[in-house]
C-alpha atoms as a PDB file:
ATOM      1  CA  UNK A   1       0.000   0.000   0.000  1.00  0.00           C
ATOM      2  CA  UNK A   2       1.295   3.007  -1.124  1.00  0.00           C
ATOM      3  CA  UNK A   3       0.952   5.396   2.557  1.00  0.00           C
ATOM      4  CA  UNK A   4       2.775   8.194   1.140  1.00  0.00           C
ATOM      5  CA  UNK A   5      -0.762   9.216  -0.408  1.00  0.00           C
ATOM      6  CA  UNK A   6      -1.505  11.852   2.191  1.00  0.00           C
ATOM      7  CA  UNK A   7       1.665  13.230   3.080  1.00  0.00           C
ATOM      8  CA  UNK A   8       2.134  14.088  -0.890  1.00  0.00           C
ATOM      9  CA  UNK A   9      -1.013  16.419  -0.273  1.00  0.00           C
ATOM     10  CA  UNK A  10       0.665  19.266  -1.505  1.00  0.00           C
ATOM     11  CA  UNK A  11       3.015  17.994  -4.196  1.00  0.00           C
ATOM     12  CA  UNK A  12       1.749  20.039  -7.781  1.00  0.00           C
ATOM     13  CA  UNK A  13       1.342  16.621  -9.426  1.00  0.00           C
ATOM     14  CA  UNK A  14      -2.033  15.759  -7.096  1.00  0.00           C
ATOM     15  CA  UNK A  15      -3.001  18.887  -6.919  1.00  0.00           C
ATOM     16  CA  UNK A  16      -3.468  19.206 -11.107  1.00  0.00           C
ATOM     17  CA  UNK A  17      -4.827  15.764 -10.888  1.00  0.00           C
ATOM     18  CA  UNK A  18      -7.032  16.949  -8.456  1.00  0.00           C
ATOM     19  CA  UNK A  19      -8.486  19.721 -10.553  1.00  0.00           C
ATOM     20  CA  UNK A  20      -8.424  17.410 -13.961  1.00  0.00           C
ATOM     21  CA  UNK A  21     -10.275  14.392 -12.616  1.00  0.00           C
ATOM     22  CA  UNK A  22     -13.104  16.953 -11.243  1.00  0.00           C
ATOM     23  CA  UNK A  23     -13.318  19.701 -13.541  1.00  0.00           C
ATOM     24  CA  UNK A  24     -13.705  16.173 -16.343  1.00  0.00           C
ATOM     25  CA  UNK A  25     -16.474  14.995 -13.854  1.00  0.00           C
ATOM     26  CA  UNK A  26     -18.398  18.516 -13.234  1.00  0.00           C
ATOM     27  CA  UNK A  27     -18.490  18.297 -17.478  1.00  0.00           C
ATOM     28  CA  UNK A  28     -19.669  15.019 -18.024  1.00  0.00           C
ATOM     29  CA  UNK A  29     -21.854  14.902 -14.907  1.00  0.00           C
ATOM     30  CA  UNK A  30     -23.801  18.133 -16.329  1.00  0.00           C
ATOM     31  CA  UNK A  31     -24.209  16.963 -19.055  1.00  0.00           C
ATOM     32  CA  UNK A  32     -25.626  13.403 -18.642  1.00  0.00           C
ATOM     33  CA  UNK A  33     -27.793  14.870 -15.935  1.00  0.00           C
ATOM     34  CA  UNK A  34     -28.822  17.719 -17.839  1.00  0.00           C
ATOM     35  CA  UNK A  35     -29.728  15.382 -20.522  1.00  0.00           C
ATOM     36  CA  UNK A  36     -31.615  12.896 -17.831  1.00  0.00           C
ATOM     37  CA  UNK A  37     -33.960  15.837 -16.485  1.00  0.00           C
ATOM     38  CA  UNK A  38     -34.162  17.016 -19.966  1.00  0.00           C
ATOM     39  CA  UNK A  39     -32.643  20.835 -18.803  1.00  0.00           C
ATOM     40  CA  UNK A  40     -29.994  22.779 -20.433  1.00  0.00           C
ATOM     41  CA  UNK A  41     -26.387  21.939 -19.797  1.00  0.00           C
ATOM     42  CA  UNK A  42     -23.733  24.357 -18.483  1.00  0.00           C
ATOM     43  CA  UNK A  43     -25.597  26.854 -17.593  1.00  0.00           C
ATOM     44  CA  UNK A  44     -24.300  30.061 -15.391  1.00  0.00           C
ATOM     45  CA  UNK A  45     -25.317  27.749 -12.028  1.00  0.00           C
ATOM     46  CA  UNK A  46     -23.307  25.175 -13.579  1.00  0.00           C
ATOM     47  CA  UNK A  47     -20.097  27.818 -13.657  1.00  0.00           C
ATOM     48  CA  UNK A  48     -20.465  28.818 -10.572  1.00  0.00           C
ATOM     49  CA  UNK A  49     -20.511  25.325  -9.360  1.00  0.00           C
ATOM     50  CA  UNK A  50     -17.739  24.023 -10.830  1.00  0.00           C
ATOM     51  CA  UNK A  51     -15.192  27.396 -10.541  1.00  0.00           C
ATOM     52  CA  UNK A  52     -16.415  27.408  -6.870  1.00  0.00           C
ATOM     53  CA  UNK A  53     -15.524  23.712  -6.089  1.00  0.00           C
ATOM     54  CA  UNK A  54     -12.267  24.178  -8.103  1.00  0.00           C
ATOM     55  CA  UNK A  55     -11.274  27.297  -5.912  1.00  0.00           C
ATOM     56  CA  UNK A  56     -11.905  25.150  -3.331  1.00  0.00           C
ATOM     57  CA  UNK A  57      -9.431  22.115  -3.873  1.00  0.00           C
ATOM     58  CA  UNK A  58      -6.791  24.762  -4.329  1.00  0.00           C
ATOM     59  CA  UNK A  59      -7.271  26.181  -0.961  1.00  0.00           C
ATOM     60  CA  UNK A  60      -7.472  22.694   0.245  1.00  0.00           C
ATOM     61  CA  UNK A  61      -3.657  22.069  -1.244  1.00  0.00           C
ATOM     62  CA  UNK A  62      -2.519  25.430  -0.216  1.00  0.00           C
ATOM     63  CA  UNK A  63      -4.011  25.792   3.250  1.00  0.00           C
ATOM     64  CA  UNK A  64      -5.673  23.004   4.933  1.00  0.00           C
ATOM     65  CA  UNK A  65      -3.745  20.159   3.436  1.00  0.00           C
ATOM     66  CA  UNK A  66      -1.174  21.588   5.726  1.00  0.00           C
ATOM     67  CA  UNK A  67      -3.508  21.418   9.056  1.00  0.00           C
ATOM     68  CA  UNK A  68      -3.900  17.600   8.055  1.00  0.00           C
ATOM     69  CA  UNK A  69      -0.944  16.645   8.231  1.00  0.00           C
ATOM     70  CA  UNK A  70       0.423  18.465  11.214  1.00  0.00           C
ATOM     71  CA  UNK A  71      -2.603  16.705  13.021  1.00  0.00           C
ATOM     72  CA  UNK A  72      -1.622  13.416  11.780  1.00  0.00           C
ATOM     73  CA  UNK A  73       1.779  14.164  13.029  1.00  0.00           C
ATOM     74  CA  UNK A  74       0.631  15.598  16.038  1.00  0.00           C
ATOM     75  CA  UNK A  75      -1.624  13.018  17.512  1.00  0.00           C
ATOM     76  CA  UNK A  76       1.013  10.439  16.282  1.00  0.00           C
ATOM     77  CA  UNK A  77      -1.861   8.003  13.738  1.00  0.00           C
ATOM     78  CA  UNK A  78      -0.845   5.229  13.200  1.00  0.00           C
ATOM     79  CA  UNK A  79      -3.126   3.622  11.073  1.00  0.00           C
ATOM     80  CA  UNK A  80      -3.742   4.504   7.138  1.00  0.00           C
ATOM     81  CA  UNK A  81      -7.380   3.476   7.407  1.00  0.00           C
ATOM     82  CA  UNK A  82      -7.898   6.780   9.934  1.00  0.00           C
ATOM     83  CA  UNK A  83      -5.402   9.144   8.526  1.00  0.00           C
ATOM     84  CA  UNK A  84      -6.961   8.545   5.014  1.00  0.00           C
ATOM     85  CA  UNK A  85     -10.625   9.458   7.061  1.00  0.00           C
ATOM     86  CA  UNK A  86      -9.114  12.088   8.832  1.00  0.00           C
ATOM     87  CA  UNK A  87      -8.001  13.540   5.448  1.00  0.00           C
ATOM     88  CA  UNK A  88     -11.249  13.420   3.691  1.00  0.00           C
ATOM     89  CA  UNK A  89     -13.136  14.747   6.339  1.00  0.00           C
ATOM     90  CA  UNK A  90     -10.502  17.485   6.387  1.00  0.00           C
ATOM     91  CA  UNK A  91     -10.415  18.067   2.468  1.00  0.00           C
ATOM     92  CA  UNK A  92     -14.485  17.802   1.711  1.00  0.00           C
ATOM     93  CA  UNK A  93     -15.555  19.911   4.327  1.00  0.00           C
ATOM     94  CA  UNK A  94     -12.886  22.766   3.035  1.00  0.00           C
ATOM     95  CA  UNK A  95     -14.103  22.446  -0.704  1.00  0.00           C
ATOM     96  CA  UNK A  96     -18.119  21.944   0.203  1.00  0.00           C
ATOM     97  CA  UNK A  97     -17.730  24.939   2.970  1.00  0.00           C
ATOM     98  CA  UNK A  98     -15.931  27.218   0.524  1.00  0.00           C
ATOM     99  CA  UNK A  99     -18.035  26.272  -3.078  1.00  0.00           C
ATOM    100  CA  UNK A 100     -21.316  26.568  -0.609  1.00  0.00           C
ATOM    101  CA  UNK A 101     -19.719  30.123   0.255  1.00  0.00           C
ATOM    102  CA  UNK A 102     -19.492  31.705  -3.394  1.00  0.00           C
ATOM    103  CA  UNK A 103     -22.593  29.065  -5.040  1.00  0.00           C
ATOM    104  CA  UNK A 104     -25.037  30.762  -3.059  1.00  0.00           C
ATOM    105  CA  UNK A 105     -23.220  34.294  -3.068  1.00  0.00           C
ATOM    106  CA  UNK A 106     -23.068  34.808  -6.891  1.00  0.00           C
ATOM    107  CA  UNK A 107     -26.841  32.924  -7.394  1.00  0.00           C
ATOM    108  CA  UNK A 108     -28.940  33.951  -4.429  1.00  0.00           C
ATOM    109  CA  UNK A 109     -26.319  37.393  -3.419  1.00  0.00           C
ATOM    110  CA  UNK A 110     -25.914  36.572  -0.088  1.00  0.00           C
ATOM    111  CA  UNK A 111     -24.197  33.246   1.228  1.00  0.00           C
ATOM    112  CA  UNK A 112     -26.424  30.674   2.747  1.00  0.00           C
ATOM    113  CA  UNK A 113     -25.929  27.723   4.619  1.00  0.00           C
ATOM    114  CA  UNK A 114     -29.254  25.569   4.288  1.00  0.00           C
ATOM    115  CA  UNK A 115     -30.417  22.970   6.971  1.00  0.00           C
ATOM    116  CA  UNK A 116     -30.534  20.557   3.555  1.00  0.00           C
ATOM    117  CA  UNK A 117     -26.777  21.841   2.155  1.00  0.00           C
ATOM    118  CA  UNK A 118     -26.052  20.482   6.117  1.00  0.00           C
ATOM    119  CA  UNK A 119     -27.700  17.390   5.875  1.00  0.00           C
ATOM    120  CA  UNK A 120     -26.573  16.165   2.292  1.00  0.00           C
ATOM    121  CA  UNK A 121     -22.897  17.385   2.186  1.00  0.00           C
ATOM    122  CA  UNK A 122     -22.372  16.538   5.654  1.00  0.00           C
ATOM    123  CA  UNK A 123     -23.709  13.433   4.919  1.00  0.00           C
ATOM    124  CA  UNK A 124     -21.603  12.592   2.065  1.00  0.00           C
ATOM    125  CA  UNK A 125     -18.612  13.933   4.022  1.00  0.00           C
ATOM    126  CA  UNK A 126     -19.468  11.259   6.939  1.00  0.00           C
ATOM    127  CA  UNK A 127     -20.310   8.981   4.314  1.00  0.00           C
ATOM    128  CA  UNK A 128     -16.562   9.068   2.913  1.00  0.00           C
ATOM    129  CA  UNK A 129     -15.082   9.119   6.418  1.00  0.00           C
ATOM    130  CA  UNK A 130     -17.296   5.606   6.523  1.00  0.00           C
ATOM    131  CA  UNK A 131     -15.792   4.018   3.376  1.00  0.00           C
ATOM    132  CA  UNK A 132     -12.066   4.944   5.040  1.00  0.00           C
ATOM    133  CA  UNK A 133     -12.865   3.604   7.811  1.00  0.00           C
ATOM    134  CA  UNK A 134     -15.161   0.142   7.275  1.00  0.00           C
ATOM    135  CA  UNK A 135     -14.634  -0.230   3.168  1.00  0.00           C
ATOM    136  CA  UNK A 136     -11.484   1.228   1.914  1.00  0.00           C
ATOM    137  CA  UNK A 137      -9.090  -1.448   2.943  1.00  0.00           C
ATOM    138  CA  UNK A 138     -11.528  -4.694   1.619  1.00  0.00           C
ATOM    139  CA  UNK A 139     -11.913  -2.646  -1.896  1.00  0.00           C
ATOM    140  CA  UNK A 140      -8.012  -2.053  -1.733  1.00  0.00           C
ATOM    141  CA  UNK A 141      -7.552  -5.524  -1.436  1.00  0.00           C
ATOM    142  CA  UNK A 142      -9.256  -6.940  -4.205  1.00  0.00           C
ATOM    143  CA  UNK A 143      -5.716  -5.943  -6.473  1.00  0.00           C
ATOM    144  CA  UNK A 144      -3.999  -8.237  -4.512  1.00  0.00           C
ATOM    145  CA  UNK A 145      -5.745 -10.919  -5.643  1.00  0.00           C
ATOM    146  CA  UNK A 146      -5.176  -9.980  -9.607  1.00  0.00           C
ATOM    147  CA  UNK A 147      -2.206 -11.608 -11.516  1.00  0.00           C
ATOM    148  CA  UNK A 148       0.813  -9.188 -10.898  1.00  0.00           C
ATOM    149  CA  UNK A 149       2.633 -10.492 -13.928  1.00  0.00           C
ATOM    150  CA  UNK A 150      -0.626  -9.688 -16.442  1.00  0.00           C
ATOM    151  CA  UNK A 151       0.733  -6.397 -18.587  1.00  0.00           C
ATOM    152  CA  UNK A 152      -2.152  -3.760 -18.868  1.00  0.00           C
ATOM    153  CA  UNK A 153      -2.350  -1.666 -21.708  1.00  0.00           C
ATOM    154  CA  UNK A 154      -1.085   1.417 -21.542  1.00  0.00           C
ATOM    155  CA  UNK A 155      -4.505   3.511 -21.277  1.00  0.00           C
ATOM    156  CA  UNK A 156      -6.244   0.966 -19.071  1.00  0.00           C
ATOM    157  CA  UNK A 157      -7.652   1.792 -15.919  1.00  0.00           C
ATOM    158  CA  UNK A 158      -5.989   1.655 -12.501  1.00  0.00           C
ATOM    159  CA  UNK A 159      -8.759  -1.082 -10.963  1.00  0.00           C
ATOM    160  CA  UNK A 160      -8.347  -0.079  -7.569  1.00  0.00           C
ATOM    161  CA  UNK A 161      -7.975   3.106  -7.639  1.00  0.00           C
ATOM    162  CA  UNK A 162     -11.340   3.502  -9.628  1.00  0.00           C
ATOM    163  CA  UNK A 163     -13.155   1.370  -7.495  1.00  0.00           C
ATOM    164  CA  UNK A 164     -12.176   3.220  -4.670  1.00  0.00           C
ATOM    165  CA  UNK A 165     -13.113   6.229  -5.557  1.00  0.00           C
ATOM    166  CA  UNK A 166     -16.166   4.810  -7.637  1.00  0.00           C
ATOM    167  CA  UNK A 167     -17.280   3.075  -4.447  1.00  0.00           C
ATOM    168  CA  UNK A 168     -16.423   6.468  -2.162  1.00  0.00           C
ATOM    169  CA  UNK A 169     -18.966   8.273  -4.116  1.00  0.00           C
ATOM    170  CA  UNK A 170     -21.660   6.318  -3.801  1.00  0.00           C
ATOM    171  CA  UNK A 171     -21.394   5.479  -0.238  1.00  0.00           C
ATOM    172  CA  UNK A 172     -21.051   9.516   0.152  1.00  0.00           C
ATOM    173  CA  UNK A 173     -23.761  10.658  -1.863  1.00  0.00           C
ATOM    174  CA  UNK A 174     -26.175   7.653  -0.305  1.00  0.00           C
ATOM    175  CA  UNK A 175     -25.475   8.829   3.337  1.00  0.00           C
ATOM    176  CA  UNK A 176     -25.815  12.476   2.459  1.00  0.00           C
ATOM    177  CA  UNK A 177     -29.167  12.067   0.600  1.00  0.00           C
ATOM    178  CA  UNK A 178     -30.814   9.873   3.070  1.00  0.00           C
ATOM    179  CA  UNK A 179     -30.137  11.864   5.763  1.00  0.00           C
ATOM    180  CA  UNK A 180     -31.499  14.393   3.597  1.00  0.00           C
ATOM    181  CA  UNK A 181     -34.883  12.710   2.628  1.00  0.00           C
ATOM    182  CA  UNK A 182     -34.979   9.515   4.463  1.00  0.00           C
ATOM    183  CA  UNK A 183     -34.687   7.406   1.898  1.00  0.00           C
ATOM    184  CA  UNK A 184     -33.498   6.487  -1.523  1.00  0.00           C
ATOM    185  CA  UNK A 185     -34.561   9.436  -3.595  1.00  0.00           C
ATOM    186  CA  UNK A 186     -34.558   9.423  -6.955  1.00  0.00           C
ATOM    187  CA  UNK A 187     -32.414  11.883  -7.885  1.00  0.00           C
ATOM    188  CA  UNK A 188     -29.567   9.854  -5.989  1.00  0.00           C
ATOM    189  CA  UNK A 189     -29.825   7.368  -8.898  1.00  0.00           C
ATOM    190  CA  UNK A 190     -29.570  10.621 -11.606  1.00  0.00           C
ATOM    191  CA  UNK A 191     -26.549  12.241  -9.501  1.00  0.00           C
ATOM    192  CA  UNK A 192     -24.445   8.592  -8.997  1.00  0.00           C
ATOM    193  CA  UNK A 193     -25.542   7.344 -12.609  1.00  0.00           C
ATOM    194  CA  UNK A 194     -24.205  10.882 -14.101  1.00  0.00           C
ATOM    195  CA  UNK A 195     -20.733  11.142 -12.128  1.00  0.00           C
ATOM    196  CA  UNK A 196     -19.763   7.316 -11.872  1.00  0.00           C
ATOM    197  CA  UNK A 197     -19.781   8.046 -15.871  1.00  0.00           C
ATOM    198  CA  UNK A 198     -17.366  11.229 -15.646  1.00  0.00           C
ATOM    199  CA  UNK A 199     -15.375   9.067 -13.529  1.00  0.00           C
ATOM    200  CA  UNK A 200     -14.605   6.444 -16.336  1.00  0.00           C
ATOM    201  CA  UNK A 201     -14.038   9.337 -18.970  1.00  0.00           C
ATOM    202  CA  UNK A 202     -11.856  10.753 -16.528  1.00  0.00           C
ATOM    203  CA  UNK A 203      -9.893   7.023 -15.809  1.00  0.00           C
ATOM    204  CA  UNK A 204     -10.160   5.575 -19.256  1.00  0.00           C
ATOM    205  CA  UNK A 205      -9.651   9.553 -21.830  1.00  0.00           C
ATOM    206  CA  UNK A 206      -7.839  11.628 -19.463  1.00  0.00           C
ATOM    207  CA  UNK A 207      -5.985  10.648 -16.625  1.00  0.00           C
ATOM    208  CA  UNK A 208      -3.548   9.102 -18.921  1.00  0.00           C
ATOM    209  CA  UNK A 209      -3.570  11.978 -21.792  1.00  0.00           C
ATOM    210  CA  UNK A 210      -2.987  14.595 -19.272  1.00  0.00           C
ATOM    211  CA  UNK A 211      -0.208  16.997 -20.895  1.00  0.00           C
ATOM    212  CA  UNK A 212       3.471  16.636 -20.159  1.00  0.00           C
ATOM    213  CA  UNK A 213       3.764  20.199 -18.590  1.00  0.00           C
ATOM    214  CA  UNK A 214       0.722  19.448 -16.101  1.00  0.00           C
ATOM    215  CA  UNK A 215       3.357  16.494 -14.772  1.00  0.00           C
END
């Protein structure tokens, strides 16, 4: 297990990975959801969404990627399983918190924290801090069960990677929306449907074609 994954928080690489694999989600979710509801895609909401959560993982790297380390550090963790829930809980509350901030700022002009933006993105935060804690090391070891001497082609996915984060997200977004409406809503199936699918164009068309400079 690579458990250098957190302490390489602020190295440029992640960071522009960071932004790519999201910024390739926020388009492709839009507009497969757009498409779903039958509404127009990338509209100004839309913008202010996506710049909002973008400005967002940058403060993360510059600022509060810092704070999670020095706790880690600090209270001496010893085990990946927390450190890796520690982070998230850290990094999703920074990016939510801040693209709540200048969402409702720039679309309702003053900023507004809802009893349901509470409920659903705290739940999805909790929800990740979950999959660290009870998921993330079963779904990590499904790769060692795969052939190690098998060569994958050069623009296959990473397995575990995606299913870890493919598996993140919907145990996120399920907590967060049933905490929200008590149950399974609907639009759960739209909003997991729509970014599980950015996910794979960002794993199978991107993450692989990313530009020398960005590396």
């Amino acid at each position: 297990m690579d458990e250098d994954i957190i302490s390489k928080q602020n190295d440029n690489l992640l960071v522009k990975h960071d932004l790519t694999a999201w910024f390739t989600i926020f388009i492709v979710y839009n507009f497969v959801y757009a498409n779903i509801k039958n509404e127009k895609p990338f509209d100004n909401e839309w913008i202010y969404y996506t710049l909002a959560s973008l400005f967002g993982l940058c403060i993360h790297s510059l600022i509060t990627s810092k704070l999670t380390l020095y706790l880690i550090k600090k209270i001496d963790i010893k085990k990946y399983n927390i450190k890796l829930a520690l982070a998230d809980a850290i990094k999703w509350s920074t990016v939510y918190i801040i693209n709540n901030a200048i969402f409702t700022y720039f679309t309702e002009g003053n900023i507004n924290y809802s009893e349901k933006w509470f409920k659903i993105f705290g739940g999805i935060i909790l929800g990740y801090v979950l999959f660290d804690l009870l998921l993330y090391q079963h779904i990590y070891n499904i790769n060692k069960t795969q052939p190690n001497n098998i060569k994958q082609p050069q623009n296959s996915i990473n397995k575990t990677e995606f299913m870890v984060d493919a598996f993140k997200i919907v145990v996120g977004l399920f907590v967060g929306y049933y905490l929200n409406y008590g149950y399974v809503h609907t639009d759960y199936i739209h909003v997991v449907v729509s970014i599980e699918i950015g996910l794979i164009v960002y794993y199978l068309m991107v993450l692989n074609n990313i530009p020398t400079i960005l590396l």
